[in-house]
Protein backbone atom coordinates (compact mmCIF):
# COMPACT_ATOMS: atom_id res chain seq x y z
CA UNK A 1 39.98 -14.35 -8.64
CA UNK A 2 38.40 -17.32 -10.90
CA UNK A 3 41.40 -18.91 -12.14
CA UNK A 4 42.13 -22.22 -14.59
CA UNK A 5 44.97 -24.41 -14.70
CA UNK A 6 46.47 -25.92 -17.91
CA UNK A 7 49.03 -28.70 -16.76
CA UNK A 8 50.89 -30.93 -19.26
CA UNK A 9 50.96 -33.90 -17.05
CA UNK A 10 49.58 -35.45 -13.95
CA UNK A 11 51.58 -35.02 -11.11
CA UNK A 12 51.49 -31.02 -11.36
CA UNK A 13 48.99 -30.23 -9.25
CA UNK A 14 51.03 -31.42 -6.35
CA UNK A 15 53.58 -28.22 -7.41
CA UNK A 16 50.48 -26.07 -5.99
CA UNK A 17 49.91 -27.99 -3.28
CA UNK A 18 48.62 -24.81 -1.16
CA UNK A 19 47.63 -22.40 -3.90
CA UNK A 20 45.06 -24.91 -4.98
CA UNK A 21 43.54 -25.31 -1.66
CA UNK A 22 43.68 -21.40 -1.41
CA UNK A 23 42.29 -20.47 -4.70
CA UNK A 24 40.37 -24.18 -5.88
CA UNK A 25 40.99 -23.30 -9.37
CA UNK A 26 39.17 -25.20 -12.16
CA UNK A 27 42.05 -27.72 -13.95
CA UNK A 28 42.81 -29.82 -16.59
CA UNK A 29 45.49 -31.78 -17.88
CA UNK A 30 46.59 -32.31 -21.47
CA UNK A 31 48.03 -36.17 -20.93
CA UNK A 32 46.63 -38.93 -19.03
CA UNK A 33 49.95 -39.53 -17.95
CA UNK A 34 50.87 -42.87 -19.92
CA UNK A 35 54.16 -42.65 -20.67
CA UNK A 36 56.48 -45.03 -22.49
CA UNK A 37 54.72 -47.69 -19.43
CA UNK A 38 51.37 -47.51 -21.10
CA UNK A 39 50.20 -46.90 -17.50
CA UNK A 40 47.38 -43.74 -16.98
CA UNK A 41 47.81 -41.81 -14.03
CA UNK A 42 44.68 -39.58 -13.87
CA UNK A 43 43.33 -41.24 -10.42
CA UNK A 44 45.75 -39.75 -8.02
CA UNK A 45 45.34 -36.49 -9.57
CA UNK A 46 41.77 -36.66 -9.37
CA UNK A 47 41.79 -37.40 -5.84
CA UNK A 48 44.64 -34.73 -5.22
CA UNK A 49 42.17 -31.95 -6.95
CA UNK A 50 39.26 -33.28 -4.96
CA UNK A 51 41.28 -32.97 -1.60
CA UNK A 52 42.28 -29.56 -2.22
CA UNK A 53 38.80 -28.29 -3.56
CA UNK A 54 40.03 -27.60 -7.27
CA UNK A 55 37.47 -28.62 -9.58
CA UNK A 56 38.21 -31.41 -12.46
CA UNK A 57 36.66 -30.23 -15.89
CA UNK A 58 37.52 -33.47 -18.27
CA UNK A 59 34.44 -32.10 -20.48
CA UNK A 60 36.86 -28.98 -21.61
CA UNK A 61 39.44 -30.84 -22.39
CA UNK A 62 39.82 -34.73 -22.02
CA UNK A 63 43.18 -35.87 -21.33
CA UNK A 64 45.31 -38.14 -24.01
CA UNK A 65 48.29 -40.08 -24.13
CA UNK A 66 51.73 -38.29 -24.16
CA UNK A 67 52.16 -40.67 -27.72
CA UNK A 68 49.04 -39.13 -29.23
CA UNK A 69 50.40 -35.54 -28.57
CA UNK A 70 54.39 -36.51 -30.12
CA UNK A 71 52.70 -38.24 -32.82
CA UNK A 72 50.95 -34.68 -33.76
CA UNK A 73 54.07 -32.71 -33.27
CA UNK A 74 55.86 -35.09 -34.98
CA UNK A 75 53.41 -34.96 -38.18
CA UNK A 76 52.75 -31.50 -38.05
CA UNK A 77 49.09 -32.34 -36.75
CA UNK A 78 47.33 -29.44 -35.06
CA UNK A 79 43.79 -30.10 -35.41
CA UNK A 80 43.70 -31.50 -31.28
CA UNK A 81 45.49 -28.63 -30.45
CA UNK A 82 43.06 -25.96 -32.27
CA UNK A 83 40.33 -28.15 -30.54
CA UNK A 84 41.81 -27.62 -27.05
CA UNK A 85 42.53 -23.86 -27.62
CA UNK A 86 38.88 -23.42 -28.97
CA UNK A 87 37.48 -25.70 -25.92
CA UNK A 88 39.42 -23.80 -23.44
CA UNK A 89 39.18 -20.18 -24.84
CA UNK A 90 35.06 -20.67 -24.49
CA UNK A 91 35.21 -21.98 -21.29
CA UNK A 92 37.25 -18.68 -20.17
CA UNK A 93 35.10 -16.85 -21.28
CA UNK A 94 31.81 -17.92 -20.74
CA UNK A 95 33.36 -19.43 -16.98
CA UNK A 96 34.11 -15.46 -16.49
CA UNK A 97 37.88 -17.02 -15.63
CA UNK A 98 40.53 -14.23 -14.88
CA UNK A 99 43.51 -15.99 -14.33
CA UNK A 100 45.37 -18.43 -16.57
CA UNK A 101 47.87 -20.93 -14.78
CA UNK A 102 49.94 -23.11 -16.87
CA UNK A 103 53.47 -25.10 -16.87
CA UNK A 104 56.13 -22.79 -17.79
CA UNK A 105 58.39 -23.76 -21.03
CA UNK A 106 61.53 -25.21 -19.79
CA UNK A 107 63.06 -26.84 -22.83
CA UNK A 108 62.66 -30.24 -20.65
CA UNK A 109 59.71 -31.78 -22.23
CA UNK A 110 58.37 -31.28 -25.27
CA UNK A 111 54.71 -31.64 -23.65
CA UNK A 112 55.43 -28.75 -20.90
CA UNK A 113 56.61 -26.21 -23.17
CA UNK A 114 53.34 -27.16 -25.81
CA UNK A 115 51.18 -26.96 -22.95
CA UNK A 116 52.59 -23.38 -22.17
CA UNK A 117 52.33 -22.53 -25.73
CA UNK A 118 48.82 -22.97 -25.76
CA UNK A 119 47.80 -21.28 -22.52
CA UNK A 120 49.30 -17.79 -24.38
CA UNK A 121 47.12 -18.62 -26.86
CA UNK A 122 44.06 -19.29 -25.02
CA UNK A 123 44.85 -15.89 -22.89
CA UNK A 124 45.64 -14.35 -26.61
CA UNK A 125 42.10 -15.85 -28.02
CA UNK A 126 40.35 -14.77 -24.39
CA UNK A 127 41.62 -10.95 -24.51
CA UNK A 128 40.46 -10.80 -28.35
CA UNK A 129 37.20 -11.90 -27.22
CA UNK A 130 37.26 -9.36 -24.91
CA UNK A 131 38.18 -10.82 -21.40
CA UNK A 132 40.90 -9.33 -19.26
CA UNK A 133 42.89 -12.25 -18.18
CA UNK A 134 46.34 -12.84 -15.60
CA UNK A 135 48.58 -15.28 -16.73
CA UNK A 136 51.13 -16.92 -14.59
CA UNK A 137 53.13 -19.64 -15.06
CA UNK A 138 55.00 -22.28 -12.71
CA UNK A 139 58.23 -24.02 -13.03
CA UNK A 140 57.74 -27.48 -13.68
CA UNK A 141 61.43 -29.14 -13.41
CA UNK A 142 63.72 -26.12 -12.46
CA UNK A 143 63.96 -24.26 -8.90
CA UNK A 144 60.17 -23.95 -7.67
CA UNK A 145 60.89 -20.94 -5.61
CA UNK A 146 64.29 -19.18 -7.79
CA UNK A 147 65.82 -16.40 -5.88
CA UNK A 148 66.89 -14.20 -8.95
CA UNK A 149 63.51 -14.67 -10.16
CA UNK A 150 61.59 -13.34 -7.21
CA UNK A 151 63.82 -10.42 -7.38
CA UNK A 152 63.50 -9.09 -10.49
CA UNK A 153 60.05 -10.77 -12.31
CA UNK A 154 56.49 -9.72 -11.21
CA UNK A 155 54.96 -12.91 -9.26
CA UNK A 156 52.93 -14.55 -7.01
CA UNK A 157 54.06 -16.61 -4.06
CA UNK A 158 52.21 -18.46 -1.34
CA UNK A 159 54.46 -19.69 1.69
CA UNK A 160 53.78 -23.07 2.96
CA UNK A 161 54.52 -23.62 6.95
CA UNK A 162 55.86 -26.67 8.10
CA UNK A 163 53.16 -29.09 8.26
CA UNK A 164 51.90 -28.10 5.36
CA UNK A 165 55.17 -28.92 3.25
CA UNK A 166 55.65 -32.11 5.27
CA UNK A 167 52.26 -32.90 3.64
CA UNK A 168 53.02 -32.09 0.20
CA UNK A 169 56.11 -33.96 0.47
CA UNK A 170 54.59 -36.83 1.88
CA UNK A 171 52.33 -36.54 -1.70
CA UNK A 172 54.70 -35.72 -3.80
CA UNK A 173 56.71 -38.87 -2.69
CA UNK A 174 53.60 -41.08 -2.55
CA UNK A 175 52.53 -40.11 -5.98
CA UNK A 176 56.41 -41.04 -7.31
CA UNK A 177 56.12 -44.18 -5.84
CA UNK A 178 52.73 -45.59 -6.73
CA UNK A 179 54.65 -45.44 -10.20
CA UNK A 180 58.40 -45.65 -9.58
CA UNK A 181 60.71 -45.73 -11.93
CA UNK A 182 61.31 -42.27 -13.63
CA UNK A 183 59.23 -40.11 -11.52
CA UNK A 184 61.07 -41.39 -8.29
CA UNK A 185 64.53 -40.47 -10.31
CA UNK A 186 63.42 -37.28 -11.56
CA UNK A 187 62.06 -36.41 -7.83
CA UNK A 188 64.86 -37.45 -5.82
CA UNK A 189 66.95 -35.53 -8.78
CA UNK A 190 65.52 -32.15 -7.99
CA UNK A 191 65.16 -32.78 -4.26
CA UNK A 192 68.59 -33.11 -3.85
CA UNK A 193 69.40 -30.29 -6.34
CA UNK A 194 67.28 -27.59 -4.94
CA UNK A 195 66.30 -28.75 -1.48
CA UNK A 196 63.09 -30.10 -0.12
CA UNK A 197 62.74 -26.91 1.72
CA UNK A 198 62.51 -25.21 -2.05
CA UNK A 199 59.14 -26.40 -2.32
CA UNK A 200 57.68 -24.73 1.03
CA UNK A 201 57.34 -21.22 -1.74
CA UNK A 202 55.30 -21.82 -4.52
CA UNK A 203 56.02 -19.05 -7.24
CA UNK A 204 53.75 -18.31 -10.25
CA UNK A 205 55.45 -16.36 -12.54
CA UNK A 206 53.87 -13.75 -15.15
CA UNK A 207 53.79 -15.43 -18.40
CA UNK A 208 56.12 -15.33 -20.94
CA UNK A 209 55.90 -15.73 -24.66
CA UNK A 210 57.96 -19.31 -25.50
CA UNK A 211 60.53 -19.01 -27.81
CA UNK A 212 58.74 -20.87 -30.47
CA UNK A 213 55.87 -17.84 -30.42
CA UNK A 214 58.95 -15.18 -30.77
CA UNK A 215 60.99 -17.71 -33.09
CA UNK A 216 64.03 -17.58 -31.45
CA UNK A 217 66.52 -20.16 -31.31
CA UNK A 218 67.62 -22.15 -28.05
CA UNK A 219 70.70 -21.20 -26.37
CA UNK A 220 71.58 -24.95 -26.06
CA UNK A 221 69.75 -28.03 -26.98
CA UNK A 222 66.93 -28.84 -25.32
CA UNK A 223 66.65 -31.77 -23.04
CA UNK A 224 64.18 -33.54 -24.63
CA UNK A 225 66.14 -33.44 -28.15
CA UNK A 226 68.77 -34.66 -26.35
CA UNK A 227 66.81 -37.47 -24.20
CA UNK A 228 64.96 -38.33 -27.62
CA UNK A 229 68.61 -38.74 -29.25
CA UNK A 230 69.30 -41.37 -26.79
CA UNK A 231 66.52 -42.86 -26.76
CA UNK A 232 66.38 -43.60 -30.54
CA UNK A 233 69.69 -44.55 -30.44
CA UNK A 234 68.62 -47.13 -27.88
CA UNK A 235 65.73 -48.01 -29.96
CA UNK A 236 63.29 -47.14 -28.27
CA UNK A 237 62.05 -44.48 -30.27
CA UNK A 238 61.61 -44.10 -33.46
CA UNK A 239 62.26 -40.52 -34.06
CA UNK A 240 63.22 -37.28 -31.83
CA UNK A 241 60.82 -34.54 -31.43
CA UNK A 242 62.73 -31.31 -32.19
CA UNK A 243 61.97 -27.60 -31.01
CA UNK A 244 61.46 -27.34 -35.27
CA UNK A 245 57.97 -29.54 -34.16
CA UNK A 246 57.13 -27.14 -31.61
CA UNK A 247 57.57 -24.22 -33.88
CA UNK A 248 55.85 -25.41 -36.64
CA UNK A 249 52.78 -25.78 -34.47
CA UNK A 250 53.11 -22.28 -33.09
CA UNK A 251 53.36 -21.17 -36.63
CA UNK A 252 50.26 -22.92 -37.45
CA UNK A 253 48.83 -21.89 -34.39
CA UNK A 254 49.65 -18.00 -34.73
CA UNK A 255 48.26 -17.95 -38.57
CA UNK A 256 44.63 -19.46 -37.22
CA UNK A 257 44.49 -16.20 -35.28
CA UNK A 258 44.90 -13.69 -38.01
């Protein structure tokens, strides 16, 4: 298998801690990481690729800030994301790549769930042109390793033993604090939800469509219109990227194919 990973944000890789050293998969990510600090984080996730043999193609797609990306859902932009599914669909094909990995759509960030958006596309664009392409997809913020899930959805899973989850721990941890702050709450936050010995399964799911491709509504608000709520109302933002944003660009996206 020749696969490719699509991640939203840096910091993913380390969810495929063993799969990448089994399958060393070529990867990209779609932000450099700079959130609301301003601060990249493409280094660490560099080296993390390099240690487990993945290969780092920045020429396919070169990574921008998480403001450049809510700026073009927030304007209704798509030309960067045509680019990307245009880089990417090439390089599938003409990489003879057979397996699509991206972050799965988890209403949690508005990033994750474009990101999986445009990995159905590339597979979409890919099997037009003729490839036959797998596409899985992880779980970026819920349980990595779901019970309910493995019983009743078609997947791939790849056991760690224990010193090989002590060492993606030890990562994952050392990667949340070289930048503190949110990552370090958001990972001690799922730790203690699901367990650190959740992690010791990664699961890759077969891909779904995302709502915004079958234009259905959400069964609750998403998180991130909810975090973008408070965070205007702090004033820290100026405006709050809704799933509408997301839809428009699958709209946009789905009428470039026809």
């Amino acid at each position: 298998m020749k696969a490719l990973v699509i991640a939203a944000h840096s910091g993913h890789e380390l969810l495929l801690w063993k799969w990448l050293r089994n399958e060393r998969p070529d990867f990209v990510v779609l932000t450099n990481g700079a959130g609301s600090s301003g601060v990249p984080r493409l280094e660490p996730t560099i080296d993390n690729l390099a240690r487990a043999g993945a290969r780092w193609i920045a020429d396919v797609v070169q990574p921008v800030a998480d403001a450049d990306i809510y700026r073009a859902l927030l304007e209704g932009d798509t030309r960067l994301f045509t680019q990307w599914v245009h880089a990417l669909t090439t390089h599938v094909v003409e990489q003879g790549i057979d397996c699509i990995v991206a972050d799965e759509a988890e209403d949690y960030n508005p990033s994750h769930d474009l990101c999986r958006l445009l990995a159905n596309q590339v597979a979409a664009h890919a099997v037009a042109r003729g490839r036959t392409v797998v596409s899985l997809g992880y779980p970026t913020v819920g349980h990595p390793s779901p019970p309910a899930r493995l019983a009743s959805e078609r997947h791939v899973m790849v056991e760690l033993d224990g010193p090989e989850l002590q060492a993606k721990l030890d990562d994952m941890h050392g990667y949340a604090h070289s930048f503190g702050g949110q990552l370090e709450r958001e990972l001690a936050g799922f730790i203690a939800e699901f367990g650190a010995q959740a992690y010791g399964r990664e699961c890759l799911f077969a891909a779904q469509p995302t709502r915004y491709e079958l234009a259905e509504a959400p069964a609750t608000k998403p998180a991130f219109e909810i975090f973008g709520e408070e965070r205007v109302a702090a004033g820290v933002y100026k405006h709050v990227i809704r799933g509408a944003h997301l839809q428009a660009v699958a709209d946009r996206l789905r009428d470039a194919m026809r």
